[in-house]
PDB file of N, CA and C in Angstrom:
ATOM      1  N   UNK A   1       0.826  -1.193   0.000  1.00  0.00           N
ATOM      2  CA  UNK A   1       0.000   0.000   0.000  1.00  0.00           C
ATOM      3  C   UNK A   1       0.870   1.257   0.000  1.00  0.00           C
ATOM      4  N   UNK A   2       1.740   1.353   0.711  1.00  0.00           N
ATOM      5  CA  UNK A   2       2.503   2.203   1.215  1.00  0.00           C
ATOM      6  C   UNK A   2       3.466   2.807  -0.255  1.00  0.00           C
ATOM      7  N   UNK A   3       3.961   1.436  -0.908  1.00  0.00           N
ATOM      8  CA  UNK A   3       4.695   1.594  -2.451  1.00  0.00           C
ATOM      9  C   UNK A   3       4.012   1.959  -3.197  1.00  0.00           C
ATOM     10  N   UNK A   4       2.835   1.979  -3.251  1.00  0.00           N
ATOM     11  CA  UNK A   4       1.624   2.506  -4.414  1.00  0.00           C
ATOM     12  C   UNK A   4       1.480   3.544  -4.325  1.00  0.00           C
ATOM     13  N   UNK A   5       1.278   4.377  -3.139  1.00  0.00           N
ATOM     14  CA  UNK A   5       0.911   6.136  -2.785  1.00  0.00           C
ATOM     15  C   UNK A   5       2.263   6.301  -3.270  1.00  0.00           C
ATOM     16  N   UNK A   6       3.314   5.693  -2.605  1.00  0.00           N
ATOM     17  CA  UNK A   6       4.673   6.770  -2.797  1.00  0.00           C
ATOM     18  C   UNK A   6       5.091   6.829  -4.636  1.00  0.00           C
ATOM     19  N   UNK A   7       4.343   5.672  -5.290  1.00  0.00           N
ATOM     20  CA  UNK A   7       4.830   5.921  -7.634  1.00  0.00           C
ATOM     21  C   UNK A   7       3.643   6.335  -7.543  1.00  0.00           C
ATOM     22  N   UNK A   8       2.597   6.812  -7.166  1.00  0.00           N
ATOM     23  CA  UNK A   8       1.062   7.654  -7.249  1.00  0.00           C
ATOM     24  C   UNK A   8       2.089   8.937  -7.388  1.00  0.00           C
ATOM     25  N   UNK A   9       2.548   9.312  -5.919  1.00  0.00           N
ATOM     26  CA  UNK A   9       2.970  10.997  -5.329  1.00  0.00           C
ATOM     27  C   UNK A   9       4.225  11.148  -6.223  1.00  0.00           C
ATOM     28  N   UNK A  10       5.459  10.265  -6.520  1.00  0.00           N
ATOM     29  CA  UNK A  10       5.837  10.556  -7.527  1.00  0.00           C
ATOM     30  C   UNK A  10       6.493  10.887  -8.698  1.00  0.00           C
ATOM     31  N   UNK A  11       5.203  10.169  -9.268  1.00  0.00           N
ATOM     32  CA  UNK A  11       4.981  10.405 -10.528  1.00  0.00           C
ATOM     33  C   UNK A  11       4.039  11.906 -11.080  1.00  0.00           C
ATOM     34  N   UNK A  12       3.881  12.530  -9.946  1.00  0.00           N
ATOM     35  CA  UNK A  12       2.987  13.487  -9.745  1.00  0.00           C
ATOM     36  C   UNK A  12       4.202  15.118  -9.520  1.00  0.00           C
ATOM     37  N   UNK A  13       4.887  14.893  -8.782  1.00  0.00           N
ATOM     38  CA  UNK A  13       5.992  15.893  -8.478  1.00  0.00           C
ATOM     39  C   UNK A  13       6.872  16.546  -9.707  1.00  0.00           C
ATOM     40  N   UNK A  14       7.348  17.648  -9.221  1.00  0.00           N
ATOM     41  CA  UNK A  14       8.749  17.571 -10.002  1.00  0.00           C
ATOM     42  C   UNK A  14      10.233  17.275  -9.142  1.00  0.00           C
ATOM     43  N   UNK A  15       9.811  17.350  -8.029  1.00  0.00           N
ATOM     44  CA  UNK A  15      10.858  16.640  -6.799  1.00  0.00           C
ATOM     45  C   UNK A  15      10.609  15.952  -6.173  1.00  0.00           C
ATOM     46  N   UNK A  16      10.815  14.543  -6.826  1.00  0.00           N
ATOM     47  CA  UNK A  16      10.124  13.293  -6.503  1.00  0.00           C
ATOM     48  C   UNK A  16      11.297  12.686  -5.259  1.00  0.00           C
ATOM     49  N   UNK A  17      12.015  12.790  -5.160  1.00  0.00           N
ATOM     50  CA  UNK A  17      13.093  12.716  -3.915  1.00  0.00           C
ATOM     51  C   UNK A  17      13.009  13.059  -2.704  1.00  0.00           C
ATOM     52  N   UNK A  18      11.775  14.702  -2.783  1.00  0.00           N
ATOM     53  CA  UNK A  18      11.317  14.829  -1.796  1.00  0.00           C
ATOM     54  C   UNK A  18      10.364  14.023  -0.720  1.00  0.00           C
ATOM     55  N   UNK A  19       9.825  13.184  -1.495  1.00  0.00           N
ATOM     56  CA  UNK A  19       8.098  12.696  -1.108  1.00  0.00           C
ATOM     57  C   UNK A  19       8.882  12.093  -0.259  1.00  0.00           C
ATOM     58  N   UNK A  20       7.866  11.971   0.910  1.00  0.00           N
ATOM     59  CA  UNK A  20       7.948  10.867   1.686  1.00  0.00           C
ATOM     60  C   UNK A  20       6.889  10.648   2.462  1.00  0.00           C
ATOM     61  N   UNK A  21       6.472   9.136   2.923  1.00  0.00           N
ATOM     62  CA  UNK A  21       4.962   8.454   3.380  1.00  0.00           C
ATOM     63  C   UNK A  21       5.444   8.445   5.395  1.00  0.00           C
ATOM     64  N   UNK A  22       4.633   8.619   5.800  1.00  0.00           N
ATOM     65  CA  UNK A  22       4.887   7.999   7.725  1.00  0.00           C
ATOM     66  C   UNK A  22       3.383   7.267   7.593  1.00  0.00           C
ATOM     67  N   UNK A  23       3.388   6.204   8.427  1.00  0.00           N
ATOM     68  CA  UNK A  23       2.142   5.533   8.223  1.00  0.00           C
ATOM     69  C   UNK A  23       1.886   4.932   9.739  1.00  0.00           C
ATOM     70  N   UNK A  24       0.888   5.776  10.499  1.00  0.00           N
ATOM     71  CA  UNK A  24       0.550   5.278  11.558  1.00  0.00           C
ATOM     72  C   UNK A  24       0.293   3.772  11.742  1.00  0.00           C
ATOM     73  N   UNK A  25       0.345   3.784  13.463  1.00  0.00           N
ATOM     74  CA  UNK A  25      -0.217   2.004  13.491  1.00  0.00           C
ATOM     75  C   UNK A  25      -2.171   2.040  13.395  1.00  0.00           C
ATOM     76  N   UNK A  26      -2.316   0.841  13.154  1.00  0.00           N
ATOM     77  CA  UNK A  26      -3.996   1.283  13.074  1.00  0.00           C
ATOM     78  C   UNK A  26      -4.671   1.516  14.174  1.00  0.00           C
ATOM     79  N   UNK A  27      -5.505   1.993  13.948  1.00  0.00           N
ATOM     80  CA  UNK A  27      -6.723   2.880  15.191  1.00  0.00           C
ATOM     81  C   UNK A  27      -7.261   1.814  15.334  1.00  0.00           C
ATOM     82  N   UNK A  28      -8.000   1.862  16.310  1.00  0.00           N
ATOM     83  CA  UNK A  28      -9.125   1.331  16.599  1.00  0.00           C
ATOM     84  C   UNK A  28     -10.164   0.548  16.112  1.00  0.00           C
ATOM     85  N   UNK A  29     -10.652   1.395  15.134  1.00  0.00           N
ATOM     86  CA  UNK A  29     -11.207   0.838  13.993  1.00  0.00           C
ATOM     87  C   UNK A  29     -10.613  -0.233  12.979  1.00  0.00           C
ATOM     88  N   UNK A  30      -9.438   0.529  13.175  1.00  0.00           N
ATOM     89  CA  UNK A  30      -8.320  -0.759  11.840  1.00  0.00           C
ATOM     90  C   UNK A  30      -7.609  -0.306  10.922  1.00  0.00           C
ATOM     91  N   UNK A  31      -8.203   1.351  10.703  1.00  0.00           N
ATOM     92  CA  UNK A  31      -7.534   2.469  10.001  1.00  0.00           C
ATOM     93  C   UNK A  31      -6.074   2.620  10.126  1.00  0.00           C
ATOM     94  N   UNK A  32      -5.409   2.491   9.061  1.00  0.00           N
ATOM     95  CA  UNK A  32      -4.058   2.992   8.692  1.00  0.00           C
ATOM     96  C   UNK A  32      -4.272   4.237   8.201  1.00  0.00           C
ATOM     97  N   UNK A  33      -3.793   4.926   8.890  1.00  0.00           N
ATOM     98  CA  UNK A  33      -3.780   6.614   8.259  1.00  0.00           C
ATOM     99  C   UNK A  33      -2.247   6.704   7.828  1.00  0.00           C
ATOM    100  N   UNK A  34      -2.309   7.079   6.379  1.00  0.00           N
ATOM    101  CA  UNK A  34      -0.768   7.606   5.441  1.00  0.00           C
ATOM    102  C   UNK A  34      -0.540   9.057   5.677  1.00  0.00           C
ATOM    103  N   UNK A  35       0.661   9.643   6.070  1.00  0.00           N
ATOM    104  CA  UNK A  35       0.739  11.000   5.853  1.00  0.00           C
ATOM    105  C   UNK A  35       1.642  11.334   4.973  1.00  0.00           C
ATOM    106  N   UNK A  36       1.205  11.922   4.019  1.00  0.00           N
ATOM    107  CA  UNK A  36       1.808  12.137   2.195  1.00  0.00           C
ATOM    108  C   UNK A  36       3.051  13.715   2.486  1.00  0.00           C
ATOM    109  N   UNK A  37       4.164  13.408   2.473  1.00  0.00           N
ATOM    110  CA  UNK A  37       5.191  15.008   2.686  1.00  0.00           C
ATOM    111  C   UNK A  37       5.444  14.595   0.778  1.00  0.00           C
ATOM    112  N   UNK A  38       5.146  16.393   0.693  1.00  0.00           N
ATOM    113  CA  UNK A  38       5.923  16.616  -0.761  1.00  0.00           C
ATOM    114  C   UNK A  38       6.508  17.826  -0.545  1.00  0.00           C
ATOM    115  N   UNK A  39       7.656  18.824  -1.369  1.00  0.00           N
ATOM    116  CA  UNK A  39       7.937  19.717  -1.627  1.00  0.00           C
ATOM    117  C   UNK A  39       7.320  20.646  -1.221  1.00  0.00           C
ATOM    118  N   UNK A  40       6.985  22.010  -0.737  1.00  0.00           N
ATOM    119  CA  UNK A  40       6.131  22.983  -0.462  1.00  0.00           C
ATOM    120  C   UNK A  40       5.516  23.673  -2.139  1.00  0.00           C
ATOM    121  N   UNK A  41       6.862  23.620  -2.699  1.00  0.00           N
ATOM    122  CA  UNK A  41       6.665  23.683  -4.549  1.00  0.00           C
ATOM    123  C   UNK A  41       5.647  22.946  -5.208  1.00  0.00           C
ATOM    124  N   UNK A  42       5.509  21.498  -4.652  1.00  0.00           N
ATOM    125  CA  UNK A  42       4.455  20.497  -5.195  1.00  0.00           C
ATOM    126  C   UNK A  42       2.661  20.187  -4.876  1.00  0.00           C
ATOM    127  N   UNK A  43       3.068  21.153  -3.743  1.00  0.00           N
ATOM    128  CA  UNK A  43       1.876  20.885  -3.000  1.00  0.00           C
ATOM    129  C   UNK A  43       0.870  20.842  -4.222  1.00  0.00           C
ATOM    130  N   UNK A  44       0.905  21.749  -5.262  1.00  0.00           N
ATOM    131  CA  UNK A  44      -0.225  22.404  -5.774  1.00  0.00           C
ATOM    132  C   UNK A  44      -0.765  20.849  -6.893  1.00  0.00           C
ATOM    133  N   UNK A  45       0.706  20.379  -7.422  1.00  0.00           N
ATOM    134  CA  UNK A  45       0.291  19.392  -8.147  1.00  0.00           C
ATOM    135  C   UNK A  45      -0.226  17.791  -7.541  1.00  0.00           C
ATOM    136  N   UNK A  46       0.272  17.881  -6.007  1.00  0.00           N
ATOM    137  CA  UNK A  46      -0.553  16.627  -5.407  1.00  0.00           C
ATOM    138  C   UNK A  46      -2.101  16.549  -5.637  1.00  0.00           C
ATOM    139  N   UNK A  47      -2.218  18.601  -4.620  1.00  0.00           N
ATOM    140  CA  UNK A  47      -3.674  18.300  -4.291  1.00  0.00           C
ATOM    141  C   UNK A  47      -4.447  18.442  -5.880  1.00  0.00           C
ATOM    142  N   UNK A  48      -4.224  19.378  -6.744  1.00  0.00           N
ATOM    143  CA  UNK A  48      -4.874  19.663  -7.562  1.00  0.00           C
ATOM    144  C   UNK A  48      -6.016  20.843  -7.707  1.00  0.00           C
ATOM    145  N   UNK A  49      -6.498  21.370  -8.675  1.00  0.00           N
ATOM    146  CA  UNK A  49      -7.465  22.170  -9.290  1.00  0.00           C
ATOM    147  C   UNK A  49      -8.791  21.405  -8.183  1.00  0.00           C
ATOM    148  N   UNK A  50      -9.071  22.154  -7.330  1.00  0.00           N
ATOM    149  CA  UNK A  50     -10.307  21.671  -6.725  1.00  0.00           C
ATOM    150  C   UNK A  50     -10.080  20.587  -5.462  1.00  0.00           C
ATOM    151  N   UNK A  51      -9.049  19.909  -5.427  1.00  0.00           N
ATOM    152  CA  UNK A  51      -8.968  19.146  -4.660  1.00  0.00           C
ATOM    153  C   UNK A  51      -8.852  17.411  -5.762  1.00  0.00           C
ATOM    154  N   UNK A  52      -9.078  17.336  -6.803  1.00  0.00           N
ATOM    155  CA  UNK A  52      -9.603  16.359  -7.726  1.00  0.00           C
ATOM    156  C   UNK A  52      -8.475  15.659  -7.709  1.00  0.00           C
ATOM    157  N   UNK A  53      -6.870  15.602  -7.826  1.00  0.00           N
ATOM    158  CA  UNK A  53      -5.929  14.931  -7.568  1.00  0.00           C
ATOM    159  C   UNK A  53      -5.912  14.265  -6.404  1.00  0.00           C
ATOM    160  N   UNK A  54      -6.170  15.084  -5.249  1.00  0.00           N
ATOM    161  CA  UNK A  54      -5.986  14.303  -3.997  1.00  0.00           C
ATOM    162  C   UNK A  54      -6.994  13.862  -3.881  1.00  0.00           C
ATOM    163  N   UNK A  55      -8.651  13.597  -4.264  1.00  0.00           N
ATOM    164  CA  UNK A  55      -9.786  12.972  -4.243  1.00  0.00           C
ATOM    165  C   UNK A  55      -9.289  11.374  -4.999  1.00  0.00           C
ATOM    166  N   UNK A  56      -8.298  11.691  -6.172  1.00  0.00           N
ATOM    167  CA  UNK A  56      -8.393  10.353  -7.353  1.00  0.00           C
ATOM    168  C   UNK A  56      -7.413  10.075  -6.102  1.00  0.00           C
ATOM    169  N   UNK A  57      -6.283  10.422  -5.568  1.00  0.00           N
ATOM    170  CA  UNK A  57      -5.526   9.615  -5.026  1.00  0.00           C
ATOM    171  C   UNK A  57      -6.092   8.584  -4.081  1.00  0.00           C
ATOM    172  N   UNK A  58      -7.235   9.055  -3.095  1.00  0.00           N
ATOM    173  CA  UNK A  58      -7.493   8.688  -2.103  1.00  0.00           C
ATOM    174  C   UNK A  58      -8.229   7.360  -2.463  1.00  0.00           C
ATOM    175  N   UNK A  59      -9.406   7.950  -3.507  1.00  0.00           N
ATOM    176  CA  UNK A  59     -10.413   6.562  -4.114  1.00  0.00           C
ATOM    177  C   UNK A  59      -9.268   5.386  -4.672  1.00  0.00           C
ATOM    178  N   UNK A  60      -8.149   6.068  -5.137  1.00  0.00           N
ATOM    179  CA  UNK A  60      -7.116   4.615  -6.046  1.00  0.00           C
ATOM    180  C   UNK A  60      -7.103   3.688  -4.130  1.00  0.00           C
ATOM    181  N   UNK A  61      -6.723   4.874  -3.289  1.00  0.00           N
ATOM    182  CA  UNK A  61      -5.847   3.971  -1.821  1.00  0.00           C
ATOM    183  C   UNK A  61      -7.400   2.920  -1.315  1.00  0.00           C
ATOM    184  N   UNK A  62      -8.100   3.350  -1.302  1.00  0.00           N
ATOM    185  CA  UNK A  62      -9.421   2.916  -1.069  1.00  0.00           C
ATOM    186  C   UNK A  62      -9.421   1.791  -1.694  1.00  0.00           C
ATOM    187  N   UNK A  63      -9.454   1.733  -2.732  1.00  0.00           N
ATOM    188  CA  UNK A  63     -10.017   0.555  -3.578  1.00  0.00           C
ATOM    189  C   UNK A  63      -8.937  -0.349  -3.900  1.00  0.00           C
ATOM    190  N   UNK A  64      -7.620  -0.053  -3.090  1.00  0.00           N
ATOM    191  CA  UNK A  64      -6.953  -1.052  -2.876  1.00  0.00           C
ATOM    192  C   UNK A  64      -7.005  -1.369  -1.491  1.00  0.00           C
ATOM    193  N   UNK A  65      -6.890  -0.916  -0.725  1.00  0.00           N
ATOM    194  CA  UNK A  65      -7.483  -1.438   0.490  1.00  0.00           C
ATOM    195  C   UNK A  65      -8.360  -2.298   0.798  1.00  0.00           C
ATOM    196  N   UNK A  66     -10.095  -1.904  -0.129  1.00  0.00           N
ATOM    197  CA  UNK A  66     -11.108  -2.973   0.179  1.00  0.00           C
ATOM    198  C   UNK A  66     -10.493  -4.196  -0.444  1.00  0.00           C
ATOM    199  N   UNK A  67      -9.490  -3.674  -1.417  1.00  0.00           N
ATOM    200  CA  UNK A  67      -9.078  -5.403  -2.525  1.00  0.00           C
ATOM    201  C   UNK A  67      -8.409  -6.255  -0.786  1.00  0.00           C
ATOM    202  N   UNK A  68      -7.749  -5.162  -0.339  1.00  0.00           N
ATOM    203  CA  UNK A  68      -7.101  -6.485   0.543  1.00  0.00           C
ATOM    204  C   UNK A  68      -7.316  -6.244   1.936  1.00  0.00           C
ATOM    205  N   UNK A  69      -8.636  -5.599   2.291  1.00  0.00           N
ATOM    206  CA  UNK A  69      -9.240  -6.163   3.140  1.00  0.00           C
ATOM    207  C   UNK A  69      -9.377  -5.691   4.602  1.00  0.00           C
ATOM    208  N   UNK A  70      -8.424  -4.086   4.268  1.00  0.00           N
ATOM    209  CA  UNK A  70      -8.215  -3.230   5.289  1.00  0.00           C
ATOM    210  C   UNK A  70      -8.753  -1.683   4.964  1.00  0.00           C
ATOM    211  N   UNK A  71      -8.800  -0.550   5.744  1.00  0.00           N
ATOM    212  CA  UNK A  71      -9.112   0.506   6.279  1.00  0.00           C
ATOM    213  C   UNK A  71      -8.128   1.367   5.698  1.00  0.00           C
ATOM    214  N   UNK A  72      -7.807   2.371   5.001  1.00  0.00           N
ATOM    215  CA  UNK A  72      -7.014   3.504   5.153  1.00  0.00           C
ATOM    216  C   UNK A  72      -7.235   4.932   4.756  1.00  0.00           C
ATOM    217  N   UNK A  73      -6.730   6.048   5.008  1.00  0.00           N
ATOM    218  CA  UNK A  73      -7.189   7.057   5.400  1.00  0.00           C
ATOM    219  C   UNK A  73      -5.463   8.116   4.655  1.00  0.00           C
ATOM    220  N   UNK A  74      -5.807   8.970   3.410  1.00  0.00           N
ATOM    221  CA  UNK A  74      -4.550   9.435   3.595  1.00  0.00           C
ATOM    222  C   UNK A  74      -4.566  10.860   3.469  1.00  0.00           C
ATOM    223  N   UNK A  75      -3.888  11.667   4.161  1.00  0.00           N
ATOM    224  CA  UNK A  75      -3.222  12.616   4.820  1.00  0.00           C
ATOM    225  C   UNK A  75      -2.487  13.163   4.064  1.00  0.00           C
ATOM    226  N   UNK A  76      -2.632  14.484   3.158  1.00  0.00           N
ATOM    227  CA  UNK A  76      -1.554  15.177   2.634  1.00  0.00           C
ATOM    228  C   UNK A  76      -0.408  16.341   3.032  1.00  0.00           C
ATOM    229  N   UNK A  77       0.330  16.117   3.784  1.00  0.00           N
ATOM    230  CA  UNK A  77       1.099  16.898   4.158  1.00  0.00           C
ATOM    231  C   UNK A  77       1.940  17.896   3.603  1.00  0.00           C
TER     232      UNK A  77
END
């Protein structure tokens, strides 16, 4: 999960060296929460026009998650 956000984030950057994932232990619930660091430069191309980049990111983490059967939650920093 964790390798998928980080060629998602990027392939998305222009300082892809920067990115980096911290990934809590799960809550309660079961939730893995990801917290996404990019560039202060990149921010704009993570989140996107509207939010719509970081919306597709989240539904891709989602729908790999339900594939395998867990909770996650991600965090753009």
């Amino acid at each position: 999960m964790e390798e998928l956000l980080l060629n998602i984030a990027r392939g998305l950057v222009d300082d892809p060296n920067s990115v980096s994932i911290v990934a809590d232990e799960p809550d309660s619930r079961g939730t893995i929460v990801y917290h996404l660091h990019v560039a202060e430069g990149d921010m704009g191309r993570v989140i996107g026009k509207q939010g719509r980049i970081a919306k597709a990111i989240r539904t891709v983490m989602k729908a790999r998650a339900t594939r395998d059967g867990v909770r996650v939650q991600v965090d753009i920093d």
